[in-house]
C-alpha atoms as a PDB file:
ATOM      1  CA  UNK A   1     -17.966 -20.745  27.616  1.00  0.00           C
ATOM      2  CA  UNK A   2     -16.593 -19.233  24.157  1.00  0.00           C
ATOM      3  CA  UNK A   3     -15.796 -15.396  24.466  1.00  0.00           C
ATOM      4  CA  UNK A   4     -17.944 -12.815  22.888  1.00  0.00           C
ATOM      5  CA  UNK A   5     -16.111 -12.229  19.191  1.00  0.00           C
ATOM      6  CA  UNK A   6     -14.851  -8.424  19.150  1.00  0.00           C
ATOM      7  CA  UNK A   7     -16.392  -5.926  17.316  1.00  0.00           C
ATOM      8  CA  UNK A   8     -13.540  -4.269  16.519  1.00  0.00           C
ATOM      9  CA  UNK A   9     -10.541  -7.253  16.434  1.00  0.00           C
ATOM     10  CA  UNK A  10      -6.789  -6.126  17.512  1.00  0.00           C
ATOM     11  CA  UNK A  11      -5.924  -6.513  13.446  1.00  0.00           C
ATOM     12  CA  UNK A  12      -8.277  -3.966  12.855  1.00  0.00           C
ATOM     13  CA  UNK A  13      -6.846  -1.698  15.340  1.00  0.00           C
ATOM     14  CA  UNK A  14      -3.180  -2.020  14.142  1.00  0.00           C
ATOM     15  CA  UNK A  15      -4.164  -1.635  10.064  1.00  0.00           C
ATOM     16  CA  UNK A  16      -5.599   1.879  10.897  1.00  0.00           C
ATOM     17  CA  UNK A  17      -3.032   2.605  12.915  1.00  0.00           C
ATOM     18  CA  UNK A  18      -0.413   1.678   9.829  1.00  0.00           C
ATOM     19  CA  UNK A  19      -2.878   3.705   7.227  1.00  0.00           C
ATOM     20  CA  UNK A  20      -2.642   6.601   9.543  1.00  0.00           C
ATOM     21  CA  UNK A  21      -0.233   9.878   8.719  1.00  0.00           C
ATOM     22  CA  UNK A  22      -1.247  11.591  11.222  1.00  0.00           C
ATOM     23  CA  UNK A  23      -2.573  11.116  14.679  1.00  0.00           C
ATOM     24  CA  UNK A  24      -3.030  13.382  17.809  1.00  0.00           C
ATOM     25  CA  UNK A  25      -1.094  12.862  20.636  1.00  0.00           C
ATOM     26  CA  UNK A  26      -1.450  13.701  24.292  1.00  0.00           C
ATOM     27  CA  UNK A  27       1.151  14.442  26.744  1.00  0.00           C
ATOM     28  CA  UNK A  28       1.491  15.423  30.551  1.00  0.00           C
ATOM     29  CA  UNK A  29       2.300  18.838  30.126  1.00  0.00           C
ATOM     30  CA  UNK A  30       5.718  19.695  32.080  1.00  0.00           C
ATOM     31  CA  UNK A  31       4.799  22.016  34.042  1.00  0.00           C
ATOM     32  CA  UNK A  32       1.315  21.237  36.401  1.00  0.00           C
ATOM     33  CA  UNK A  33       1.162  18.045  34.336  1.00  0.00           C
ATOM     34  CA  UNK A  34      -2.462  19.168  32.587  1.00  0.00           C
ATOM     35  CA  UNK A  35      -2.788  16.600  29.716  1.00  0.00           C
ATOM     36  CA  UNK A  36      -1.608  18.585  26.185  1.00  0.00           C
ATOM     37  CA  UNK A  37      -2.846  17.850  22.830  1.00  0.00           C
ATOM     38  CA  UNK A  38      -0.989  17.813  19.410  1.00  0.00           C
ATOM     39  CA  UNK A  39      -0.833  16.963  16.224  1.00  0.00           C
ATOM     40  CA  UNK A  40       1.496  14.402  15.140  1.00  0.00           C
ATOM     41  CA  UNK A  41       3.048  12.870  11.733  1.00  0.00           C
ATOM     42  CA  UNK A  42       2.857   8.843  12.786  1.00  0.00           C
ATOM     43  CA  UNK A  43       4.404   5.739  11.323  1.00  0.00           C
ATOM     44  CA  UNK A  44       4.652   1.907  12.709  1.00  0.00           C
ATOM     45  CA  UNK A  45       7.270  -0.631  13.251  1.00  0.00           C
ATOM     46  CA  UNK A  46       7.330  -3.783  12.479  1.00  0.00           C
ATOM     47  CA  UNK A  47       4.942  -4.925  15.087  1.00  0.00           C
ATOM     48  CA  UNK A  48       2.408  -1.768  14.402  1.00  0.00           C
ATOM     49  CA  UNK A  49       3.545   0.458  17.436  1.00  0.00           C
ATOM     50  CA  UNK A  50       3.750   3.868  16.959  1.00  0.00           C
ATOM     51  CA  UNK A  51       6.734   6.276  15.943  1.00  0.00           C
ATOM     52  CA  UNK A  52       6.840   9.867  15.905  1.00  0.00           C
ATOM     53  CA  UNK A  53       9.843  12.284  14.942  1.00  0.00           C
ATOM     54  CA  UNK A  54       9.439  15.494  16.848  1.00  0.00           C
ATOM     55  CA  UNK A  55      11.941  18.102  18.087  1.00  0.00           C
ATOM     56  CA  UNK A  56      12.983  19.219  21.737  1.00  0.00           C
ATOM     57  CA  UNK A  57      11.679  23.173  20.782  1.00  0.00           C
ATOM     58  CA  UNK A  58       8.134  21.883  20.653  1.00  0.00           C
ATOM     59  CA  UNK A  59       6.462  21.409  24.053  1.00  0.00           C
ATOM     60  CA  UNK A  60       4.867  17.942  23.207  1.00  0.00           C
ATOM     61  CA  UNK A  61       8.348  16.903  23.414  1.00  0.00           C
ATOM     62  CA  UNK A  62       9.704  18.419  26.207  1.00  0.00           C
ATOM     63  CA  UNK A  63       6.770  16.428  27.835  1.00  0.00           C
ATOM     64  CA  UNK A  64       7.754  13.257  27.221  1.00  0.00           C
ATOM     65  CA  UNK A  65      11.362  14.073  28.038  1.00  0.00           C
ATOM     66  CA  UNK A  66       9.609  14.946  31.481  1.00  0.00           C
ATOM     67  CA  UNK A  67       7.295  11.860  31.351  1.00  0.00           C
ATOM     68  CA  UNK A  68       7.151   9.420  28.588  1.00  0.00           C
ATOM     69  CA  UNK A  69       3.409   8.612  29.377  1.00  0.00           C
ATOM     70  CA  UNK A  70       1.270   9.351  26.659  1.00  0.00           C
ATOM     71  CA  UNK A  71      -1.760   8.185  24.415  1.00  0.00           C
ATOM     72  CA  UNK A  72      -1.618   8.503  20.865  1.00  0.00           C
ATOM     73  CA  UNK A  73      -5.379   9.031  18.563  1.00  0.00           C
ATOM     74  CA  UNK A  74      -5.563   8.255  14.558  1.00  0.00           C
ATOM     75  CA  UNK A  75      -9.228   8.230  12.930  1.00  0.00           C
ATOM     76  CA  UNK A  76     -10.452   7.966   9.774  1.00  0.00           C
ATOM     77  CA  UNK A  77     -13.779  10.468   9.588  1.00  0.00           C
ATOM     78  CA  UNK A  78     -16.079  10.139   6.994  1.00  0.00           C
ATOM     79  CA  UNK A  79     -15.853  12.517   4.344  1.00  0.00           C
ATOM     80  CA  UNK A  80     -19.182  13.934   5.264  1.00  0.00           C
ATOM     81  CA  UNK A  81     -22.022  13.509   7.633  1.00  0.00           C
ATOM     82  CA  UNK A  82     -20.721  12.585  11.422  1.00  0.00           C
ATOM     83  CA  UNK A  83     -17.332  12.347  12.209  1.00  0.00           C
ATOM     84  CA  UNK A  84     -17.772  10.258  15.340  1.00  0.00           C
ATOM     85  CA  UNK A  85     -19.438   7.112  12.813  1.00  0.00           C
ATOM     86  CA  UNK A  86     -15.494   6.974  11.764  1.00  0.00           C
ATOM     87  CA  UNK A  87     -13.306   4.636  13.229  1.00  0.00           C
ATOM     88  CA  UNK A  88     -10.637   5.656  15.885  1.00  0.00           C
ATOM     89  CA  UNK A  89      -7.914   4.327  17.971  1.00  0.00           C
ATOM     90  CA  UNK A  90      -6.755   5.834  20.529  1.00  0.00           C
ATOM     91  CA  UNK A  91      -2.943   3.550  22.133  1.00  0.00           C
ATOM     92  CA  UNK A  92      -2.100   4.261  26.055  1.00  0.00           C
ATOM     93  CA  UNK A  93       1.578   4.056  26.588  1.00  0.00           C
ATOM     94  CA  UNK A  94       4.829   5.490  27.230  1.00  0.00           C
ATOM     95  CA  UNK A  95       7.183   6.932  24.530  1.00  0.00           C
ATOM     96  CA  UNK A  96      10.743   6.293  24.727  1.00  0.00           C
ATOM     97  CA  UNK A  97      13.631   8.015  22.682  1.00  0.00           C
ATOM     98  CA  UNK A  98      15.019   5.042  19.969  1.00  0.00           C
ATOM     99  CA  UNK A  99      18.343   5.571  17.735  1.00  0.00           C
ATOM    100  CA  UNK A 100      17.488   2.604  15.936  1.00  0.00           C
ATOM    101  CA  UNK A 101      17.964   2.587  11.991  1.00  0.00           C
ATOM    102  CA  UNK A 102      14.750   0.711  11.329  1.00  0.00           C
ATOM    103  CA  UNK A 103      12.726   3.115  13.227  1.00  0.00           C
ATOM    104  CA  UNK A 104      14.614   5.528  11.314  1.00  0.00           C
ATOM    105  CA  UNK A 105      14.057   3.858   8.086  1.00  0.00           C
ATOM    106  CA  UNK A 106      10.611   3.013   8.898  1.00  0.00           C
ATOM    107  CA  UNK A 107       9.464   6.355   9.842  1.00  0.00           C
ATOM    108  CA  UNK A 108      11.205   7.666   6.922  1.00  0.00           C
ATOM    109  CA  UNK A 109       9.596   5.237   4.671  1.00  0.00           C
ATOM    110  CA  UNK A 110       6.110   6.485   5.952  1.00  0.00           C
ATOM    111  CA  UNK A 111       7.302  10.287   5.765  1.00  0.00           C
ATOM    112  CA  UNK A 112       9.885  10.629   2.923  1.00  0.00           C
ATOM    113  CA  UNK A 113       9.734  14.579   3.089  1.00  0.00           C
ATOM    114  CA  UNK A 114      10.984  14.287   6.640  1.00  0.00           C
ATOM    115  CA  UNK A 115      14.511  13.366   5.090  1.00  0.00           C
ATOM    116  CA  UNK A 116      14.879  16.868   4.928  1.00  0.00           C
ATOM    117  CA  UNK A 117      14.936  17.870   8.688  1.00  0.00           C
ATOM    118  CA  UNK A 118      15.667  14.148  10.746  1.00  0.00           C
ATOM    119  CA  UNK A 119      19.013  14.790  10.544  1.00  0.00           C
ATOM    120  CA  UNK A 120      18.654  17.970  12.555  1.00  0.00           C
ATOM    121  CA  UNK A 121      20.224  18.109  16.238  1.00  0.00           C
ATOM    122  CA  UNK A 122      17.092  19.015  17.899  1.00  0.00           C
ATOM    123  CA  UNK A 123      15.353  16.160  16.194  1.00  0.00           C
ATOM    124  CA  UNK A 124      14.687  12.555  17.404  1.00  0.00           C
ATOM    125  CA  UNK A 125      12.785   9.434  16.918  1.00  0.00           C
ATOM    126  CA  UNK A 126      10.546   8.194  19.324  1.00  0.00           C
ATOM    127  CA  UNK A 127       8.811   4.860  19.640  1.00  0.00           C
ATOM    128  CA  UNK A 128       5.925   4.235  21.840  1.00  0.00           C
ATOM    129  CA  UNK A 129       5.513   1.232  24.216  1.00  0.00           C
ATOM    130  CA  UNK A 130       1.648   0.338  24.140  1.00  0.00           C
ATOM    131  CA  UNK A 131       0.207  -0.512  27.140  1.00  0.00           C
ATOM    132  CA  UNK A 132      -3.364  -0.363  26.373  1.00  0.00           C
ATOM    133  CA  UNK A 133      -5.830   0.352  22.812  1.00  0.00           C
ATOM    134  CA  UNK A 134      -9.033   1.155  22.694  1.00  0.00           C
ATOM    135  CA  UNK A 135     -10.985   1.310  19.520  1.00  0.00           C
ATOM    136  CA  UNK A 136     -14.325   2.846  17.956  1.00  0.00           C
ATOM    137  CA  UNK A 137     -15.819   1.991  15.167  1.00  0.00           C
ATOM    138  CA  UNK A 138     -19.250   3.670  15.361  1.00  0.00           C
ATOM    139  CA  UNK A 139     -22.554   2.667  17.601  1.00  0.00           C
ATOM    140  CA  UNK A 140     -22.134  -1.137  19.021  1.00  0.00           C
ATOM    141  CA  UNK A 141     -18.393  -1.338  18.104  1.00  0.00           C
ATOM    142  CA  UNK A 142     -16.179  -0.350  20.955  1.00  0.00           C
ATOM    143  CA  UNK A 143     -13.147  -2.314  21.984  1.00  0.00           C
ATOM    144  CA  UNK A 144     -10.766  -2.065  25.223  1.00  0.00           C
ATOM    145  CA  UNK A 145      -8.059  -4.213  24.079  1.00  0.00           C
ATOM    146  CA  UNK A 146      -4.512  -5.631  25.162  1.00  0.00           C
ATOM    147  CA  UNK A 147      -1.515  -5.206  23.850  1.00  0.00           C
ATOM    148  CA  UNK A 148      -0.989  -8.927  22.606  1.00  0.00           C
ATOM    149  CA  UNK A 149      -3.982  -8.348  20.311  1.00  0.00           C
ATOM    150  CA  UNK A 150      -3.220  -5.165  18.463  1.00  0.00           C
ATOM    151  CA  UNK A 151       0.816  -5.802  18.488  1.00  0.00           C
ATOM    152  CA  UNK A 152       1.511  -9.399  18.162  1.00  0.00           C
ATOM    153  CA  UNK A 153       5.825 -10.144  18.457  1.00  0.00           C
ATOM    154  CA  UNK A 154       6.912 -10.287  14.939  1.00  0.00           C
ATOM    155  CA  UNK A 155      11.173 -11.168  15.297  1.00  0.00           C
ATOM    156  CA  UNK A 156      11.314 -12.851  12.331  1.00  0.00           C
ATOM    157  CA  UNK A 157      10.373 -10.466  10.221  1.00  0.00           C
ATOM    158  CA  UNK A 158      12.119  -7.728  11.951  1.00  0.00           C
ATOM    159  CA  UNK A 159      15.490  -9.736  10.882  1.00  0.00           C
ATOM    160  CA  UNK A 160      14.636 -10.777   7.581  1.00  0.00           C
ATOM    161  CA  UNK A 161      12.932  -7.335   6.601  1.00  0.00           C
ATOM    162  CA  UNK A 162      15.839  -5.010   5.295  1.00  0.00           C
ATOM    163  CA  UNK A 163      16.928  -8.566   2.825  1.00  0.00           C
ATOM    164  CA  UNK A 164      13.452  -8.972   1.676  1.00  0.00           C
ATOM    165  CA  UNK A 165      13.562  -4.985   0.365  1.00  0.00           C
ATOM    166  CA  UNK A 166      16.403  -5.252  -1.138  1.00  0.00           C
ATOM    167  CA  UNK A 167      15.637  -8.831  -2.731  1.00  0.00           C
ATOM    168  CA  UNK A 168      12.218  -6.952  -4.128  1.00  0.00           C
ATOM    169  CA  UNK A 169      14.084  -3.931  -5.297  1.00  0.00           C
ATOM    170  CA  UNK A 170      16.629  -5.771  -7.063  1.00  0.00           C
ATOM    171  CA  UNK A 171      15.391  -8.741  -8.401  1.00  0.00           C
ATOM    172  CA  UNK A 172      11.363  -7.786  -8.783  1.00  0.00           C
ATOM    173  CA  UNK A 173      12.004  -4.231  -9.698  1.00  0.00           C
ATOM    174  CA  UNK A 174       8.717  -4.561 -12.479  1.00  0.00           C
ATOM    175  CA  UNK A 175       6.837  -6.539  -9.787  1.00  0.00           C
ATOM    176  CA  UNK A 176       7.163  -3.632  -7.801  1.00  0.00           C
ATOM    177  CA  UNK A 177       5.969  -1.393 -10.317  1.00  0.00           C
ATOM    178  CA  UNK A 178       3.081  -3.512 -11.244  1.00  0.00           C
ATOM    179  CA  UNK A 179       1.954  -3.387  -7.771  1.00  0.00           C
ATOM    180  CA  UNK A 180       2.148   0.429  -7.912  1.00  0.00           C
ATOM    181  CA  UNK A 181       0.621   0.856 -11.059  1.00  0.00           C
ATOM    182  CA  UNK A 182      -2.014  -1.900 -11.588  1.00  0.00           C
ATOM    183  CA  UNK A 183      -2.928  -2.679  -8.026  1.00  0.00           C
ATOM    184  CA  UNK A 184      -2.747   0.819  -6.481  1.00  0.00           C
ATOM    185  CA  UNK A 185      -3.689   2.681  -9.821  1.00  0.00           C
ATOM    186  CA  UNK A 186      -0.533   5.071  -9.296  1.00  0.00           C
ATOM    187  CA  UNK A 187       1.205   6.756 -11.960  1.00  0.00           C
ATOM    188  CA  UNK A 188       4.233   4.672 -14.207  1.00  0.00           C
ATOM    189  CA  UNK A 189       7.952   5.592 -12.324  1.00  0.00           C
ATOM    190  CA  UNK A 190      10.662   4.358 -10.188  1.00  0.00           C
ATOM    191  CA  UNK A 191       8.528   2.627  -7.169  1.00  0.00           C
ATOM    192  CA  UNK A 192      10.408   1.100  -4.719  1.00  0.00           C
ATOM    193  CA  UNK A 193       9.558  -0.870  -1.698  1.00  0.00           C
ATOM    194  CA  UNK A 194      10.816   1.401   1.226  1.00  0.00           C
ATOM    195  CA  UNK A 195       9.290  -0.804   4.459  1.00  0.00           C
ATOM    196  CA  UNK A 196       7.574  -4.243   4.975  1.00  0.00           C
ATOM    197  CA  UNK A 197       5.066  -5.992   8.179  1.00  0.00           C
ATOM    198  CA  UNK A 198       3.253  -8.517   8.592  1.00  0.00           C
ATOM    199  CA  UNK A 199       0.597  -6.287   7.221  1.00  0.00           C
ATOM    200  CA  UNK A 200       1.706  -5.126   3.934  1.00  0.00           C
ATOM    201  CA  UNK A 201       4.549  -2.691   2.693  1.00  0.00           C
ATOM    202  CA  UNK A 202       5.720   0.982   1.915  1.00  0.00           C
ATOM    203  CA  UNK A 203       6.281   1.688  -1.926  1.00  0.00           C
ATOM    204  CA  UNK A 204       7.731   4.930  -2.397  1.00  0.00           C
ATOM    205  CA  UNK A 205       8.281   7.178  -5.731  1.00  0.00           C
ATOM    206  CA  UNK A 206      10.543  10.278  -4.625  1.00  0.00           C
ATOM    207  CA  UNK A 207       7.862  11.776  -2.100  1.00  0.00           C
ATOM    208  CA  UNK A 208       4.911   9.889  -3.019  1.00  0.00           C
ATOM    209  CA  UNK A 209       3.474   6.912  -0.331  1.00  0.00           C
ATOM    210  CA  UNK A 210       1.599   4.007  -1.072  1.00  0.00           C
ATOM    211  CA  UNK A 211       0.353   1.105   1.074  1.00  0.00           C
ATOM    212  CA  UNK A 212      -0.119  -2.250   0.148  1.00  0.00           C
ATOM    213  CA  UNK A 213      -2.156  -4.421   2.651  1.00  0.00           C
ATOM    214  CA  UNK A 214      -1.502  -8.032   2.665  1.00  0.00           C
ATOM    215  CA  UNK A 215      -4.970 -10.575   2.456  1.00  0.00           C
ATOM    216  CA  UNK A 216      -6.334 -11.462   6.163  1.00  0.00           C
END
């Protein structure tokens, strides 16, 4: 017997989770291990998992220093009317410390202000291992699904990414802009393409983010 089509499909998931800034993110709290809520500034590697960049003075991180177990939310509420008709994701996993350059460069791509402070000692990048989404999209759309549907491998284009930037930015430097200006309606400048998925790509103009899906 076919399965049931989702309602809300793993591609769906991941794509809000790569629009999403922000997303709120609970932690075991350190001490009695009641579950703590914060707020978040989020980006995605290659394969869509989350990364955060928090320091060791704020409590959500001496959590996960204590216990990496977490769950990380990003919506998108309408602008008026009920919030809860929005869609939301909300990722179950663990969050483990990463001093990889892409996550680096990735985050940083998402969050060029954050430049400013990464370098700081009490500062570090995090990446979460998913073990679980589950996604709502308003009445009749509700989705628990695994982590092969939201965050399919992607090792090809985590080795050919940083070459395909570079190749963009050097050789389609007015392709780049054109995609800025005429396909994202942003002002004329310097846009550069900062990060690139299997979903689309960061273009960045000093602190100014866009994102450009790629078609289904």
């Amino acid at each position: 017997m076919a399965s049931k089509p989702r309602s809300f499909t793993g591609r769906e998931a991941r794509i809000l989770l790569r629009r999403a800034r922000t997303g709120t993110l609970a932690s075991l709290n350190a001490e009695g291990g009641t579950p703590y809520a914060s707020l978040v500034n989020v980006a995605t590697d290659i394969e869509g998992q989350p990364l955060i960049l928090v320091s060791t003075l704020a409590w959500h991180t001496r959590n996960l220093l204590a216990d990496g177990r977490a769950s990380l939310m990003v919506a998108e509420p309408p602008a008026s009317g009920d919030a809860l008709t929005g869609p939301r994701v909300t990722v179950m996993g663990r969050f483990v410390p990463s001093e990889s350059e892409q996550v680096r460069r990735r985050y940083l791509a998402r969050h060029p202000q954050a430049a400013l402070y990464a370098g700081f000692g009490d500062f570090g990048f995090w990446r979460m291992e998913p073990a679980l989404a589950h996604a709502v999209a308003g009445f009749g759309r509700i989705e628990t699904l695994d982590v092969d549907e939201v965050f399919p491998s992607a090792p090809d284009m985590a080795e050919l990414e940083a070459g395909a930037i570079a190749h963009m930015n050097e050789d389609h430097a007015d392709a780049v802009r054109r995609y800025a200006t005429r396909l994202l309606g942003a002002v004329d400048g310097d846009w550069k393409i900062a990060a690139i998925d299997p979903d689309g790509a960061e273009i960045v103009k000093d602190e100014e983010v866009l994102r450009r899906s790629a078609s289904p």
